[in-house]
Protein backbone atom coordinates (compact mmCIF):
# COMPACT_ATOMS: atom_id res chain seq x y z
CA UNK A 1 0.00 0.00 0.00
CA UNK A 2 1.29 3.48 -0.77
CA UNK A 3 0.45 6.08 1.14
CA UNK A 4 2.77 9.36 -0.26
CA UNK A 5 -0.15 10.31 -2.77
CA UNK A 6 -1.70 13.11 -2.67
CA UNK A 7 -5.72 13.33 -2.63
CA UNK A 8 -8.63 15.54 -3.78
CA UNK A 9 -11.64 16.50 -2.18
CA UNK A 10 -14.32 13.38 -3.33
CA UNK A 11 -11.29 10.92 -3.39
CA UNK A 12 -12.70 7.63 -2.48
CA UNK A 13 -9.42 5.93 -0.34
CA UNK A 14 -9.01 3.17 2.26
CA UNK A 15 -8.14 4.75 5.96
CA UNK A 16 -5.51 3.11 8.96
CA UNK A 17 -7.59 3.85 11.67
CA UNK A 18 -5.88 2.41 14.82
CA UNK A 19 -4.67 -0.84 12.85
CA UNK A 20 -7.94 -1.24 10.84
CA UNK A 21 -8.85 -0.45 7.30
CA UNK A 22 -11.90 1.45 6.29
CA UNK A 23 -13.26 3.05 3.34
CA UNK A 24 -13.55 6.88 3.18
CA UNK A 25 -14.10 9.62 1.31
CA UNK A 26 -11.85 13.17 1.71
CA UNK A 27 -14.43 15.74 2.34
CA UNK A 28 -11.35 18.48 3.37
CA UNK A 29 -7.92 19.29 2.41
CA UNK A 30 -5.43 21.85 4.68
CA UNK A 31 -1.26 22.37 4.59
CA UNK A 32 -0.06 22.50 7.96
CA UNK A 33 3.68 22.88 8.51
CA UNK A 34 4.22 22.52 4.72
CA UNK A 35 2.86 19.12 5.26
CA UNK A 36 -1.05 18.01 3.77
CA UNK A 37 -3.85 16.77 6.10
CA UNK A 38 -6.74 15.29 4.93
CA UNK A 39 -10.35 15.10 6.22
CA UNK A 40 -11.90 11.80 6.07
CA UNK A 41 -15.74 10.33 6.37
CA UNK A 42 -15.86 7.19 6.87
CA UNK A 43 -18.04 5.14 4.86
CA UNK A 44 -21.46 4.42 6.78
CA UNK A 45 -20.51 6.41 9.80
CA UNK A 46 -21.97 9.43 11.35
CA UNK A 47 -20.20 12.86 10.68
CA UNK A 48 -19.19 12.37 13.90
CA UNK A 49 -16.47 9.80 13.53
CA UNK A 50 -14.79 12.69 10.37
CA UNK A 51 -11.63 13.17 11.72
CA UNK A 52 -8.35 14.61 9.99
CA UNK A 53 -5.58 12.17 9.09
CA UNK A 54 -1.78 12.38 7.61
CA UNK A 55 -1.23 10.92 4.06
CA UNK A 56 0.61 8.29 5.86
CA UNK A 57 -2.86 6.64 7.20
CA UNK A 58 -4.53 7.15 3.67
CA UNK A 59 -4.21 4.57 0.58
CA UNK A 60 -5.63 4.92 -3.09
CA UNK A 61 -9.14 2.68 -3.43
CA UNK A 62 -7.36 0.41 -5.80
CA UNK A 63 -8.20 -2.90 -6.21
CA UNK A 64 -5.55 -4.87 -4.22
CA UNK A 65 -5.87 -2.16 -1.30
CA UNK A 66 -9.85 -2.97 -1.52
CA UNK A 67 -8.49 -6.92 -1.54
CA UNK A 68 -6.54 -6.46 1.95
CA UNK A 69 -9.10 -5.02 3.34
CA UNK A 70 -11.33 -7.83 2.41
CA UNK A 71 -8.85 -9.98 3.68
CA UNK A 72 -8.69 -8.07 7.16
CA UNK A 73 -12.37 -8.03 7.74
CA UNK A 74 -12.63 -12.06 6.85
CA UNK A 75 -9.81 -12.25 9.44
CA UNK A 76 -11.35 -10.16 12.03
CA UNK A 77 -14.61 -12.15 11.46
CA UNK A 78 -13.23 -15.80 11.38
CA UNK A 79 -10.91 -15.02 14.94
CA UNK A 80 -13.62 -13.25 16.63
CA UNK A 81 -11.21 -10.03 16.87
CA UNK A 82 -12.63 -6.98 18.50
């Protein structure tokens, strides 16, 4: 997964959130310290859970990113992880 990309407002894109993957959408982009942050929504989430993440945590909705995170929600389901 590559995560120095750079995203546009309405970029569909897979979020690290605390270990986990998640679908998103940026709905804000802001330079601090010469450095981009990104406000994400996460896919069927209140507005509540929007939070503002590093391009570090954000990967491109490609196909194999969309595959791992298949993969990790199978896992998490199969081992009972919470």
């Amino acid at each position: 997964m590559d995560s120095d990309l750079e995203y546009q407002i309405n970029d569909r894109v897979i979020v690290d959130w605390n270990g986990c993957l998640y679908e998103a959408k940026i709905i804000n982009v802001k330079e601090v310290d010469k450095k981009k942050r990104y406000k994400v929504h996460f896919t069927n989430w209140s507005s509540k859970h929007d939070e503002w993440k590093d391009a570090f945590f954000i990967f491109p909705r490609t196909e194999e990113n969309l595959n791992t995170l298949k993969e990790q929600r199978e896992y998490i389901a199969q081992h009972n992880v919470k």
